[in-house]
Protein backbone atom coordinates (compact mmCIF):
# COMPACT_ATOMS: atom_id res chain seq x y z
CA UNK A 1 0.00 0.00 0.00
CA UNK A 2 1.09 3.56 -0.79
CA UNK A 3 0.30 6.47 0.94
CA UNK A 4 0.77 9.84 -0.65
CA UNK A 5 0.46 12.99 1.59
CA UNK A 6 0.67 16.43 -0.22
CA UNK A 7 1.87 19.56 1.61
CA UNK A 8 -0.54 22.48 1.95
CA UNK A 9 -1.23 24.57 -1.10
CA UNK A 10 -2.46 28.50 -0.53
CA UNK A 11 -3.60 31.78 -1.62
CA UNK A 12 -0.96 33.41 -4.04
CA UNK A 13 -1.33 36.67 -5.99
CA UNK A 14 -1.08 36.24 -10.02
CA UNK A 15 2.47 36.08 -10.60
CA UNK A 16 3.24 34.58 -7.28
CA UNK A 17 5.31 31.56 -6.93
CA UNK A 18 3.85 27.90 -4.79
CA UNK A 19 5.93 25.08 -4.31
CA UNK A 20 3.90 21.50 -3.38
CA UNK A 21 5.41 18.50 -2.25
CA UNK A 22 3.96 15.54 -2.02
CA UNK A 23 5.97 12.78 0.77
CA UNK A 24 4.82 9.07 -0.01
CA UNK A 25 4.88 5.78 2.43
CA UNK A 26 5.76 2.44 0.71
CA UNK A 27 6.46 1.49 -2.76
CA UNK A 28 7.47 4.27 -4.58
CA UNK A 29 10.08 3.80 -7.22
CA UNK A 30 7.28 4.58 -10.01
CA UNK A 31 6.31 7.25 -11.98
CA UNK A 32 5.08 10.30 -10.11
CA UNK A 33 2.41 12.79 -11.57
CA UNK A 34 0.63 16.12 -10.84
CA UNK A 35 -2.97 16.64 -11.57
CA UNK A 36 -5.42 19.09 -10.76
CA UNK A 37 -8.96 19.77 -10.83
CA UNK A 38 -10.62 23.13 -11.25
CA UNK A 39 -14.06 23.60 -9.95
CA UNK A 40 -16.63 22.12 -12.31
CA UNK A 41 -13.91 21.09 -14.58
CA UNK A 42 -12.03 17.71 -15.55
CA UNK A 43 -9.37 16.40 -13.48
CA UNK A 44 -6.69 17.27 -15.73
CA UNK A 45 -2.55 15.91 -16.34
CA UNK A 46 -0.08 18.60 -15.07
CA UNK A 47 2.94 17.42 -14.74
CA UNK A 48 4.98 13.42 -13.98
CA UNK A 49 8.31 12.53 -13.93
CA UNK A 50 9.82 9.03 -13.91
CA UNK A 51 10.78 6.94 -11.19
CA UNK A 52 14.94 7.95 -11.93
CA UNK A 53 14.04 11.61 -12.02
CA UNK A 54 15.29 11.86 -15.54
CA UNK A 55 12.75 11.74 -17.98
CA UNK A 56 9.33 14.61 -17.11
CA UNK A 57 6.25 15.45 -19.21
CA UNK A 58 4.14 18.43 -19.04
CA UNK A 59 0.99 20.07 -19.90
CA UNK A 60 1.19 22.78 -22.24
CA UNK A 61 -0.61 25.20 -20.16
CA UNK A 62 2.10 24.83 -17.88
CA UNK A 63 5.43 23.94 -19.56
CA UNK A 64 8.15 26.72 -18.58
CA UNK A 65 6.62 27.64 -15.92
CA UNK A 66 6.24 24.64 -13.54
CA UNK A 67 8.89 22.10 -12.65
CA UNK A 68 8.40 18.73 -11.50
CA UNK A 69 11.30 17.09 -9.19
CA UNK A 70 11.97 13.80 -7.07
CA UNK A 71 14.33 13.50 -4.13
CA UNK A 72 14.05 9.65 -4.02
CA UNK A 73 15.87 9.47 -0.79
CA UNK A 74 13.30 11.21 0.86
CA UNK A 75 10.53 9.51 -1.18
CA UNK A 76 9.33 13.37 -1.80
CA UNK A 77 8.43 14.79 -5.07
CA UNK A 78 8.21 18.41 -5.54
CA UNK A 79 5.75 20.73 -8.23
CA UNK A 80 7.39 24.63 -8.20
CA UNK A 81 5.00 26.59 -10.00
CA UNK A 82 6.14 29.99 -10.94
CA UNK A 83 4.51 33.09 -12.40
CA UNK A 84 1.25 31.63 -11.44
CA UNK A 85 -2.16 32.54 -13.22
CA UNK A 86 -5.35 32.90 -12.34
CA UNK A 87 -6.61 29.82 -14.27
CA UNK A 88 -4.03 27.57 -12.24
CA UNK A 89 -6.18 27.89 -9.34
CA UNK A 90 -7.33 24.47 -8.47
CA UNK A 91 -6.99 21.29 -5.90
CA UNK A 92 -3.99 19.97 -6.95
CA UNK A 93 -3.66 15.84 -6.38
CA UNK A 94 -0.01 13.51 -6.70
CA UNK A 95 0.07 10.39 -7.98
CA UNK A 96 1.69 7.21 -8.68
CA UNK A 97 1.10 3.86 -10.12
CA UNK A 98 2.94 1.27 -11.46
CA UNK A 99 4.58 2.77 -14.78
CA UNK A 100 8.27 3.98 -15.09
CA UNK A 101 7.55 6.71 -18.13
CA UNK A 102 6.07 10.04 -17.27
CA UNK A 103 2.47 9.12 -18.47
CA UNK A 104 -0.29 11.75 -18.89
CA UNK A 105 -2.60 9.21 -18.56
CA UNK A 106 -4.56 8.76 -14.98
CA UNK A 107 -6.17 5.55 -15.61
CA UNK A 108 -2.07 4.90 -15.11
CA UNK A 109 -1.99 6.22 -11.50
CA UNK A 110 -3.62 3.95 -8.64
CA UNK A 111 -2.50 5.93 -5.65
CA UNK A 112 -3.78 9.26 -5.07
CA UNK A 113 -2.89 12.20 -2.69
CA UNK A 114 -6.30 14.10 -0.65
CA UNK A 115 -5.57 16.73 -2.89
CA UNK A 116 -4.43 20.55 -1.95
CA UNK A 117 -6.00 23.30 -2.90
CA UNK A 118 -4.18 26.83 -4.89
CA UNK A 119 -5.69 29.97 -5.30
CA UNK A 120 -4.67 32.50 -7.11
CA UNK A 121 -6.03 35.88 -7.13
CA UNK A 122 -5.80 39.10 -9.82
């Protein structure tokens, strides 16, 4: 069993900057992803990296801006989100399953984070 346990999220202004982490318990040398979920809105791909750190995929919306990272010693992965907009606000979830490549896919992911929620304000 994996538990995945994201840090808080907050209120930024537009053009703010939010780290997340998300800490898991168990087996975790897998993939790792980023999703997020805007109110009345899809659950939609953000960001996943693979279980070495090397290879990462991103959304468009939010590719050189945010970075997805790993610390594997500390079982940690990280999402820093820069120059943050308005339409990033959402509850932002981590993931991982049982792939190696940074999917987009989250029919891929079977563990989930509670989720964390980001505001950003004008």
């Amino acid at each position: 069993q994996v538990q995945l346990v994201e840090s808080a999220g907050g209120l930024v202004q537009a053009g703010g900057s939010l780290r997340l982490s998300c800490a898991a318990s168990g087996r975790t040398r897998y993939t790792m992803g980023w999703f997020r979920q805007a109110p009345g809105k899809e659950r939609e791909f953000v960001a996943a990296i693979s279980w070495s750190g090397g290879p990462t995929n991103y959304a468009d919306s939010v590719k050189g801006r945010f970075t997805i990272s790993r610390d594997n010693a500390k079982n940690t992965v990280y999402l820093e989100m820069k120059n943050l907009k308005r339409e990033d606000t959402a509850v932002y979830y981590c993931a991982t399953g049982s792939g190696v490549g940074p999917s987009r896919a989250d029919w891929e992911y079977v563990y989930w984070g509670q989720g964390t929620q980001v505001t950003v304000s004008s």
